[in-house]
PDB file of N, CA and C in Angstrom:
ATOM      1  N   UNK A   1       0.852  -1.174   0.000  1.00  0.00           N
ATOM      2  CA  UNK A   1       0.000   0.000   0.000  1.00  0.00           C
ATOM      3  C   UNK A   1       0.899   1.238   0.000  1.00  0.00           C
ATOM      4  N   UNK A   2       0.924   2.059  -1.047  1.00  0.00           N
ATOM      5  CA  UNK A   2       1.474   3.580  -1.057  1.00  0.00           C
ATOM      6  C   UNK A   2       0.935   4.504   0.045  1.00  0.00           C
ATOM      7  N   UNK A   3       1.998   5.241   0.424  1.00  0.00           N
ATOM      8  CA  UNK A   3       2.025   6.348   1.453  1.00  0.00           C
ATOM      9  C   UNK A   3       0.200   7.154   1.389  1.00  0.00           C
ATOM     10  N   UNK A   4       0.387   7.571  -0.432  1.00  0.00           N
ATOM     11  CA  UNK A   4      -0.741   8.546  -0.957  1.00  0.00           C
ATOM     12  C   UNK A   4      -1.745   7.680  -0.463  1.00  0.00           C
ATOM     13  N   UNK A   5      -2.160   6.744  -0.884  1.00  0.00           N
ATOM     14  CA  UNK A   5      -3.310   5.575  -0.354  1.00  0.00           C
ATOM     15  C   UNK A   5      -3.361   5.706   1.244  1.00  0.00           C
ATOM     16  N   UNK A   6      -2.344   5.570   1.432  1.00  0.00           N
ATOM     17  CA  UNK A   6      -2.915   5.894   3.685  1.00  0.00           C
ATOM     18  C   UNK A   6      -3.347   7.082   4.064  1.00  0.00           C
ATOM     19  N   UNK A   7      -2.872   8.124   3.388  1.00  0.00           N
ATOM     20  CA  UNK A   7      -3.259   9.498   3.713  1.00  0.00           C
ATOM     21  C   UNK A   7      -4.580   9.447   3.323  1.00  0.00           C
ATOM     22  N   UNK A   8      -4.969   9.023   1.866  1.00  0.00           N
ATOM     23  CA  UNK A   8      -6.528   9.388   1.712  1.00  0.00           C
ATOM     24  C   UNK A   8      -7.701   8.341   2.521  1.00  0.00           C
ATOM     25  N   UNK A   9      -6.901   7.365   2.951  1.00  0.00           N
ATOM     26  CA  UNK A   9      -7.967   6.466   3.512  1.00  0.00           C
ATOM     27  C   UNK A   9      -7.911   7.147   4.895  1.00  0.00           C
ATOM     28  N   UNK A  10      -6.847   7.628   6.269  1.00  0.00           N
ATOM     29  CA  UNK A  10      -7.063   8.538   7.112  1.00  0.00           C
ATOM     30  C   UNK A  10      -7.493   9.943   6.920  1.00  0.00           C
ATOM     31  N   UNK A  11      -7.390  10.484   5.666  1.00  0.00           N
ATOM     32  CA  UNK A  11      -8.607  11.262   5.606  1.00  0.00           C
ATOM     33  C   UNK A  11     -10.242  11.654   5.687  1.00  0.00           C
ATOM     34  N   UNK A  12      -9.859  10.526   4.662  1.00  0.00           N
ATOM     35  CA  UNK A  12     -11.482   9.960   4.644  1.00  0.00           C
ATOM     36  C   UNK A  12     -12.387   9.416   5.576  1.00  0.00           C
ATOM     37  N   UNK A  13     -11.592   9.023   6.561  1.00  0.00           N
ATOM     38  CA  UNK A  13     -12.106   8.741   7.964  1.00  0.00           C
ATOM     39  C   UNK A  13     -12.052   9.767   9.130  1.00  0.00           C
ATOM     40  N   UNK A  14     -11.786  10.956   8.661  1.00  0.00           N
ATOM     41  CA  UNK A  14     -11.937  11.858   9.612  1.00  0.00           C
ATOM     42  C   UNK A  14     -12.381  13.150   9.321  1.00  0.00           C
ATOM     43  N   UNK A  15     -13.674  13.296   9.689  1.00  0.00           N
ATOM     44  CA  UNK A  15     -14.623  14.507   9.406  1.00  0.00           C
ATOM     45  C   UNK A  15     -14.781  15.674   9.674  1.00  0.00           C
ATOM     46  N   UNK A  16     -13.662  15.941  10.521  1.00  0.00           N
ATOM     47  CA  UNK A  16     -12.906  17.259  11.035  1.00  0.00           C
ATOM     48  C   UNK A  16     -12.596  18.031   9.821  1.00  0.00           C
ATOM     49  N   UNK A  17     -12.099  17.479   9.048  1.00  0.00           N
ATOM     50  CA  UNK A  17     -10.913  18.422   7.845  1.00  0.00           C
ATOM     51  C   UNK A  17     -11.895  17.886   6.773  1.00  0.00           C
ATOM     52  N   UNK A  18     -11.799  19.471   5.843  1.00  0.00           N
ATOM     53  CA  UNK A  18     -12.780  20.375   5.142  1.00  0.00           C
ATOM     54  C   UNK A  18     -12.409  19.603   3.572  1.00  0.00           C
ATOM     55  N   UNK A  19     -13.049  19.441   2.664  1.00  0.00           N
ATOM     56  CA  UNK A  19     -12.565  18.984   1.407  1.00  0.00           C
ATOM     57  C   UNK A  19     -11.452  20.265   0.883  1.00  0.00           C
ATOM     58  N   UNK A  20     -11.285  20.946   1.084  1.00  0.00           N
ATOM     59  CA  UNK A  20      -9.825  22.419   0.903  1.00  0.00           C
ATOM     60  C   UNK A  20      -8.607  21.715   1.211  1.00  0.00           C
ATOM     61  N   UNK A  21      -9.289  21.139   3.148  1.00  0.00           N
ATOM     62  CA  UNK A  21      -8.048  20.970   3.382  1.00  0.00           C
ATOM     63  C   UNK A  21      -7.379  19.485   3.066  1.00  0.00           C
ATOM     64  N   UNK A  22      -8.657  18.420   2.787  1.00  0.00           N
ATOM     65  CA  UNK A  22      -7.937  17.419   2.090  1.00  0.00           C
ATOM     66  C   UNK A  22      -7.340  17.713   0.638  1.00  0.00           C
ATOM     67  N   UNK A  23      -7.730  18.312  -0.261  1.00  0.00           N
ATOM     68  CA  UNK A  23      -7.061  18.572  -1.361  1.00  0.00           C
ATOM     69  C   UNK A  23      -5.541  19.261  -1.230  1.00  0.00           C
ATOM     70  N   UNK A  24      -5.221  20.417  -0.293  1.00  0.00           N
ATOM     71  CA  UNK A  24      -4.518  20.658  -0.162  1.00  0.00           C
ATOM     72  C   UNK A  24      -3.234  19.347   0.475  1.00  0.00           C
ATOM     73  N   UNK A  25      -3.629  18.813   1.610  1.00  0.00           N
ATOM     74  CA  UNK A  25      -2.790  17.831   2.034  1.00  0.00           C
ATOM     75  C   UNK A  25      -2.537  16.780   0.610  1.00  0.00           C
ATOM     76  N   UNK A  26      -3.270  16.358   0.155  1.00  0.00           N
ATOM     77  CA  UNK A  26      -2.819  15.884  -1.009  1.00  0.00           C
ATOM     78  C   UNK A  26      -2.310  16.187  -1.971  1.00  0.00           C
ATOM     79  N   UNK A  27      -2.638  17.658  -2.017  1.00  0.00           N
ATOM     80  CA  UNK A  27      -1.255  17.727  -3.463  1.00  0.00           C
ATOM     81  C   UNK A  27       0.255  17.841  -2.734  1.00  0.00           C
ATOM     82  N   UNK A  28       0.784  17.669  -1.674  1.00  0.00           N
ATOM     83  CA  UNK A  28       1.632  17.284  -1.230  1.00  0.00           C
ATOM     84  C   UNK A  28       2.618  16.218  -1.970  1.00  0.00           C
ATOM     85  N   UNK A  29       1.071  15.289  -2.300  1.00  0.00           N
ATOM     86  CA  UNK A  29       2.291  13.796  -2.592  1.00  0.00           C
ATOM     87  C   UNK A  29       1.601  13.970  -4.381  1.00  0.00           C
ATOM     88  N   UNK A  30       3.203  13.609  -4.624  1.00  0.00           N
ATOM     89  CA  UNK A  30       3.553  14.119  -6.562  1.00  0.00           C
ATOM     90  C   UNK A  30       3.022  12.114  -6.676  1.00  0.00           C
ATOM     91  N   UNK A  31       2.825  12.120  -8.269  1.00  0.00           N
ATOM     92  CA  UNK A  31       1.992  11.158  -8.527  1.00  0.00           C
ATOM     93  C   UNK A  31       4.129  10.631  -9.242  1.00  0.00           C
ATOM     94  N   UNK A  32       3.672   9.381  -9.281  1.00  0.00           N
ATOM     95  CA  UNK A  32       5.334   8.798  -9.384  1.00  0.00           C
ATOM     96  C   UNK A  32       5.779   9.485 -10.844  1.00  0.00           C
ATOM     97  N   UNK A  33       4.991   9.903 -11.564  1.00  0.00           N
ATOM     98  CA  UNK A  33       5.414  10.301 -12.941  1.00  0.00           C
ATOM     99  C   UNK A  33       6.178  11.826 -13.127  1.00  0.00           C
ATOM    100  N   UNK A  34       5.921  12.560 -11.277  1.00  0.00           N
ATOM    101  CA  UNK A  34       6.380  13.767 -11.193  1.00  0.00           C
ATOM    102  C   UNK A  34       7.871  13.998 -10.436  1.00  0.00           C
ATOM    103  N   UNK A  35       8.115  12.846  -9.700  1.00  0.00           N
ATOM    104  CA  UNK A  35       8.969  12.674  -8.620  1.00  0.00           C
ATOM    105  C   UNK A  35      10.242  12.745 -10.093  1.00  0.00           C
ATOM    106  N   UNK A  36      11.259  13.450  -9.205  1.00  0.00           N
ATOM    107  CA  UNK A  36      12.613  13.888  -9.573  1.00  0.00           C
ATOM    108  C   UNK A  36      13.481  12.886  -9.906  1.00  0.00           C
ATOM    109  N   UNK A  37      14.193  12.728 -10.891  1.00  0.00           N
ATOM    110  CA  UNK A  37      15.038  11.392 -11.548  1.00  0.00           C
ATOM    111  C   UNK A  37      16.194  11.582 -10.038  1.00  0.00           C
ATOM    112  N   UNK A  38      16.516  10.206  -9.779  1.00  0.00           N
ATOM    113  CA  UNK A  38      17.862   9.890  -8.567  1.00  0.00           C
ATOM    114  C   UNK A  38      18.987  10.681  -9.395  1.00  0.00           C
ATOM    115  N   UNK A  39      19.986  11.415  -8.694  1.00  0.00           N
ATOM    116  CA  UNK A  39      20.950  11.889  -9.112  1.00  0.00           C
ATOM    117  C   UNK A  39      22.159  10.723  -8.528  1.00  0.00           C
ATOM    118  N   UNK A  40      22.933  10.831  -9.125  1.00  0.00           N
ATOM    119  CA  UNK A  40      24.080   9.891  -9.030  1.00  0.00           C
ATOM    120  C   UNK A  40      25.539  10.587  -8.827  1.00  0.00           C
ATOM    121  N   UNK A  41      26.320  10.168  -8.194  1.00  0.00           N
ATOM    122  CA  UNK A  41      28.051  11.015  -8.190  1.00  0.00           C
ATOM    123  C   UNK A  41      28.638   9.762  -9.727  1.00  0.00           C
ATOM    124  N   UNK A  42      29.854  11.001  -9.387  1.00  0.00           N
ATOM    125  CA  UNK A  42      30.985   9.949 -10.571  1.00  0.00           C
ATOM    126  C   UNK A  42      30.918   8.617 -10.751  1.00  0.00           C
ATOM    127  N   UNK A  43      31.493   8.329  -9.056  1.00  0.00           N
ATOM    128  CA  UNK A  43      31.587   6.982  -8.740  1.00  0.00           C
ATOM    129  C   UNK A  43      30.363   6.279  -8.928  1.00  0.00           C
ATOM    130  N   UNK A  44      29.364   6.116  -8.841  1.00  0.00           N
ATOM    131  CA  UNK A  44      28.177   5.903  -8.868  1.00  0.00           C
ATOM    132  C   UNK A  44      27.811   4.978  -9.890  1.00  0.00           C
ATOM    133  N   UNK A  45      28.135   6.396 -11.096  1.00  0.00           N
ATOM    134  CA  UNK A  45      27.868   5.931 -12.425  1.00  0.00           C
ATOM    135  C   UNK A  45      29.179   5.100 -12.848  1.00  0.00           C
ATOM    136  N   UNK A  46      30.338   5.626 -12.742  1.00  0.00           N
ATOM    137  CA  UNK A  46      31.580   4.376 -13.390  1.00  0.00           C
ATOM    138  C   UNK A  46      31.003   2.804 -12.436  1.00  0.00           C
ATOM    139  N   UNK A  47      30.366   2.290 -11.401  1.00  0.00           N
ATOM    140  CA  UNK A  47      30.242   1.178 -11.043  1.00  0.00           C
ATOM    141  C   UNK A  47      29.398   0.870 -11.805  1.00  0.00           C
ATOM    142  N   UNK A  48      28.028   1.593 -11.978  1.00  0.00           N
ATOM    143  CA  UNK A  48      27.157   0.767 -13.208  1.00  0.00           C
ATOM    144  C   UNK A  48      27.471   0.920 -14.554  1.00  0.00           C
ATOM    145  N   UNK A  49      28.402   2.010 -14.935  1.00  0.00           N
ATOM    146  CA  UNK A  49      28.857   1.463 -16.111  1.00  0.00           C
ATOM    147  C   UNK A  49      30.358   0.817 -16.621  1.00  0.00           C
ATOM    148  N   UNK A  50      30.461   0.187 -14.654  1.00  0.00           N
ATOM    149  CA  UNK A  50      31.781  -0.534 -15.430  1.00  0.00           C
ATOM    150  C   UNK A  50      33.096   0.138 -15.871  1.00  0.00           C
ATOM    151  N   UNK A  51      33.219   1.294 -15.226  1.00  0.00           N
ATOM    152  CA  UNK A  51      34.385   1.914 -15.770  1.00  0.00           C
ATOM    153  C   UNK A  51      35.182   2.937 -15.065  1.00  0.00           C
ATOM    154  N   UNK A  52      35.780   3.324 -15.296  1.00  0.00           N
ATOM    155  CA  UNK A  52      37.168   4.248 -14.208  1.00  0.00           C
ATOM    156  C   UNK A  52      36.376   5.638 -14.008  1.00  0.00           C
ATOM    157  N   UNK A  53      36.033   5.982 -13.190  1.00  0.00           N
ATOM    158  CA  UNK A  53      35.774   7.377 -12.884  1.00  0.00           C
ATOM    159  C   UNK A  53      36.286   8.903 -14.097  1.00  0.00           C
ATOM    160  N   UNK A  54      37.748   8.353 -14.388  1.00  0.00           N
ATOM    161  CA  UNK A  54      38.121   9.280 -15.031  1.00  0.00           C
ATOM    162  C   UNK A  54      37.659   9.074 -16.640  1.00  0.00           C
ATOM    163  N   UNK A  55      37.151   8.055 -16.669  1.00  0.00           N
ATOM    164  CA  UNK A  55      36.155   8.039 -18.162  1.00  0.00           C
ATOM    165  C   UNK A  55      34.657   8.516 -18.099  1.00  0.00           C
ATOM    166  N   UNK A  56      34.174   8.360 -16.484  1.00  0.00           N
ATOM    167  CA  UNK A  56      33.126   9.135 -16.951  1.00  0.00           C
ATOM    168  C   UNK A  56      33.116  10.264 -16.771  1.00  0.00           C
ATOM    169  N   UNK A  57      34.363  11.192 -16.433  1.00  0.00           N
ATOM    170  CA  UNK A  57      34.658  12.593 -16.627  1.00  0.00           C
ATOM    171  C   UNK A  57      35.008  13.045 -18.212  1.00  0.00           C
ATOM    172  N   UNK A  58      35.445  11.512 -18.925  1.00  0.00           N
ATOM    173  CA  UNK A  58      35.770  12.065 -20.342  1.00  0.00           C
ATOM    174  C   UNK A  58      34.299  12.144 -20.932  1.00  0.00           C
ATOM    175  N   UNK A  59      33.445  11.167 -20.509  1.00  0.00           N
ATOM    176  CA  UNK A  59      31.774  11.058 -21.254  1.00  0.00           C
ATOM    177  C   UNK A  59      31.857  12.267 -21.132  1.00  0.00           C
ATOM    178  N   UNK A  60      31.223  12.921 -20.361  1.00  0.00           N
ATOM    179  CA  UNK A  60      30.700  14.231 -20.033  1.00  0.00           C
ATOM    180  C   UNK A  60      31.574  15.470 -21.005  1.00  0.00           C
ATOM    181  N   UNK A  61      32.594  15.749 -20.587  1.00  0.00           N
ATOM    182  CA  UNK A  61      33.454  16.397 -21.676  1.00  0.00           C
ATOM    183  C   UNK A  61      33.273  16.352 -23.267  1.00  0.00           C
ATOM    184  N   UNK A  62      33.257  15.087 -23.457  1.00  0.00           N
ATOM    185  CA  UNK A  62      32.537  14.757 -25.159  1.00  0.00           C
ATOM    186  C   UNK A  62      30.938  14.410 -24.766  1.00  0.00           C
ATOM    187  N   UNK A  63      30.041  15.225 -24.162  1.00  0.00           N
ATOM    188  CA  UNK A  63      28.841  15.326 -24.118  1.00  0.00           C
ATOM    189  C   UNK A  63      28.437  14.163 -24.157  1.00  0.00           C
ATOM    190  N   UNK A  64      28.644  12.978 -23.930  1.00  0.00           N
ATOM    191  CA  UNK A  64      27.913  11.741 -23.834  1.00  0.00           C
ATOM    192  C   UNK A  64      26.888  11.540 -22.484  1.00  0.00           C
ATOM    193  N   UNK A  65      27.798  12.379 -21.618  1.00  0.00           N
ATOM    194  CA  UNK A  65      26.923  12.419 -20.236  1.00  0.00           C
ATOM    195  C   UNK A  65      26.606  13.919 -19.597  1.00  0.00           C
ATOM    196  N   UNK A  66      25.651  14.510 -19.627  1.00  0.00           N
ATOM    197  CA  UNK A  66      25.158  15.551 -18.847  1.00  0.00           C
ATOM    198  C   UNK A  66      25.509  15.749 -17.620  1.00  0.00           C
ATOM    199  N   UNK A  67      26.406  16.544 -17.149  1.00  0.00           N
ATOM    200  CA  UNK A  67      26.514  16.595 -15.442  1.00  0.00           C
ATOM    201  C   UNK A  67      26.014  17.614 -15.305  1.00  0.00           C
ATOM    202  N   UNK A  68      25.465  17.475 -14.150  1.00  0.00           N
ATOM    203  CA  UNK A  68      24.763  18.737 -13.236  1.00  0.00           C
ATOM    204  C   UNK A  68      25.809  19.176 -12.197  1.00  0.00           C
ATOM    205  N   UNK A  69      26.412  20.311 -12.415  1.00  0.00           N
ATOM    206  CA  UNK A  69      27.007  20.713 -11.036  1.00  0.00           C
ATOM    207  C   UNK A  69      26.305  21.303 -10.443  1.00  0.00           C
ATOM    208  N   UNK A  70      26.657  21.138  -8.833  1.00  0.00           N
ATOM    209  CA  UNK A  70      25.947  21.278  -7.889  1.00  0.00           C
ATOM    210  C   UNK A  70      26.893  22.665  -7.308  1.00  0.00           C
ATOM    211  N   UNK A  71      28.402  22.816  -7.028  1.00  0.00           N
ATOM    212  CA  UNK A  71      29.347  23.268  -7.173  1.00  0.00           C
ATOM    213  C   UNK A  71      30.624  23.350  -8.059  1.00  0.00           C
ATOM    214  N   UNK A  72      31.474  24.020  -8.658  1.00  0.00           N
ATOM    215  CA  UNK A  72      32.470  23.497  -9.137  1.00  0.00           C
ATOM    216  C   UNK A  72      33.237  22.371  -9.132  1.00  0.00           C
ATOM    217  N   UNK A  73      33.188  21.477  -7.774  1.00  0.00           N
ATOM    218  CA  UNK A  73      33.842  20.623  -7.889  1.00  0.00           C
ATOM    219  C   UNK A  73      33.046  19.498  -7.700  1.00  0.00           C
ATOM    220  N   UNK A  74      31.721  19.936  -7.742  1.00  0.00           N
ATOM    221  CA  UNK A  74      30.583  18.825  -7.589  1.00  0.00           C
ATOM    222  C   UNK A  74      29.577  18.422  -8.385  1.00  0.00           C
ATOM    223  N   UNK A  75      30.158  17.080  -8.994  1.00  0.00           N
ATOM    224  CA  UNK A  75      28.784  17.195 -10.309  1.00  0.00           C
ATOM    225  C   UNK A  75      27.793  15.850  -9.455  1.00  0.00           C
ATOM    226  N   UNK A  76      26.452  15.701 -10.452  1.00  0.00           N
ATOM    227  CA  UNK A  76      25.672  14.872 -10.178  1.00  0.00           C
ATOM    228  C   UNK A  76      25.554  14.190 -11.808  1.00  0.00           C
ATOM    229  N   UNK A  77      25.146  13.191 -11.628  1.00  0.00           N
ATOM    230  CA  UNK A  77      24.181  12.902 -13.372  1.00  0.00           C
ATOM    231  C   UNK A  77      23.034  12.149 -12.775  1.00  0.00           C
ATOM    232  N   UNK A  78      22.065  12.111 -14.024  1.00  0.00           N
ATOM    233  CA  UNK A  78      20.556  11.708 -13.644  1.00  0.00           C
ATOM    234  C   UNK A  78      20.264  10.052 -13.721  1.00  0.00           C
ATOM    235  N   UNK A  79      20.065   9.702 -13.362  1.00  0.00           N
ATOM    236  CA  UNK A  79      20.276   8.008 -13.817  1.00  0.00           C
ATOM    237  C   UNK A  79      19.605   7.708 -14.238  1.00  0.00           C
ATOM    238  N   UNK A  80      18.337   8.834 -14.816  1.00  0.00           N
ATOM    239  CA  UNK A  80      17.596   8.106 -16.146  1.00  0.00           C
ATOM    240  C   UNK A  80      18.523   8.350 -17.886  1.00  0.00           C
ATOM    241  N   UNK A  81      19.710   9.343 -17.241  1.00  0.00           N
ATOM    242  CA  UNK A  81      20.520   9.304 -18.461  1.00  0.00           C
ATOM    243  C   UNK A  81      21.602   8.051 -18.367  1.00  0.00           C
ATOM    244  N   UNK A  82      21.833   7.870 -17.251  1.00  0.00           N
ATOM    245  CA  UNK A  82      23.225   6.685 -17.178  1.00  0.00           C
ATOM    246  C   UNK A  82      22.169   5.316 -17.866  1.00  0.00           C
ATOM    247  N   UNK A  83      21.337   5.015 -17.164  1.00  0.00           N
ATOM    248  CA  UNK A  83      20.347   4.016 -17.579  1.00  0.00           C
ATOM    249  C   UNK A  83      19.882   4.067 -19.208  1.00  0.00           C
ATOM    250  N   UNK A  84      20.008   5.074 -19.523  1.00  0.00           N
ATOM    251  CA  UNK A  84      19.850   5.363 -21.005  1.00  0.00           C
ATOM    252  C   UNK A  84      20.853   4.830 -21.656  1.00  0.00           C
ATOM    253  N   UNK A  85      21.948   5.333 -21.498  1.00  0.00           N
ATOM    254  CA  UNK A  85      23.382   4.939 -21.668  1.00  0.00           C
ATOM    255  C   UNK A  85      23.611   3.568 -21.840  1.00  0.00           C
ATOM    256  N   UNK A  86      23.493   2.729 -20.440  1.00  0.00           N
ATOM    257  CA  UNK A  86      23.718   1.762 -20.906  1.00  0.00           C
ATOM    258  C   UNK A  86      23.187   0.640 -21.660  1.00  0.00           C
ATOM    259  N   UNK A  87      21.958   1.101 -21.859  1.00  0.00           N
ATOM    260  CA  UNK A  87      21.032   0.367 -22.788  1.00  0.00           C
ATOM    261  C   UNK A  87      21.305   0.307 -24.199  1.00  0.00           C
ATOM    262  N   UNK A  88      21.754   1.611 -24.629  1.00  0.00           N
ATOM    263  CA  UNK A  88      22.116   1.713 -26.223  1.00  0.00           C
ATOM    264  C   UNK A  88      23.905   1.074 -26.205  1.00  0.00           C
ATOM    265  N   UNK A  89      24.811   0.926 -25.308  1.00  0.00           N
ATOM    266  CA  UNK A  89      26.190   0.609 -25.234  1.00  0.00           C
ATOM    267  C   UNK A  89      25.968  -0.872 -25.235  1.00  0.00           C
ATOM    268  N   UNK A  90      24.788  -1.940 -24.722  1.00  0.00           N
ATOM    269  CA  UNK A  90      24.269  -3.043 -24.295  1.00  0.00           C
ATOM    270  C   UNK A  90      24.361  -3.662 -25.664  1.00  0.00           C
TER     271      UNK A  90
END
């Protein structure tokens, strides 16, 4: 049973709170199609793709991989792109 599913079934059982304020408490929880792709470090991604850290600093450099820096010395990538990745390299 999902989180969203307990909230509306303890809602629904309690007649205190106004249909406003159940709508409001519910748009709280994003439907799974909205929730934010996992970000991943270097290391992260060279273990699932099998390879030296300092190659997946070369991906990125020759645009194969998108990094997100977070800081200069801090990148992320999305792992619906690494997962992309390794599907077409597969």
């Amino acid at each position: 049973m999902n989180s969203r599913l307990i909230v509306e079934t303890a809602l629904a059982s309690d007649p205190t709170i106004t249909p406003e304020q159940k709508e409001r408490i519910l748009a709280g929880y994003e439907s799974p199609e909205k929730k934010q792709p996992r970000m991943l470090t270097r290391i992260q991604v060279a273990e699932r793709l099998q390879v030296h850290p300092g190659s997946v600093k070369r991906f990125d450099q020759r645009g194969i991989l998108t990094p997100v820096r977070i800081t200069p010395r801090v990148v992320r990538y999305c792992e619906n792109e690494v997962d992309a990745l390794l599907k077409n390299r597969g």
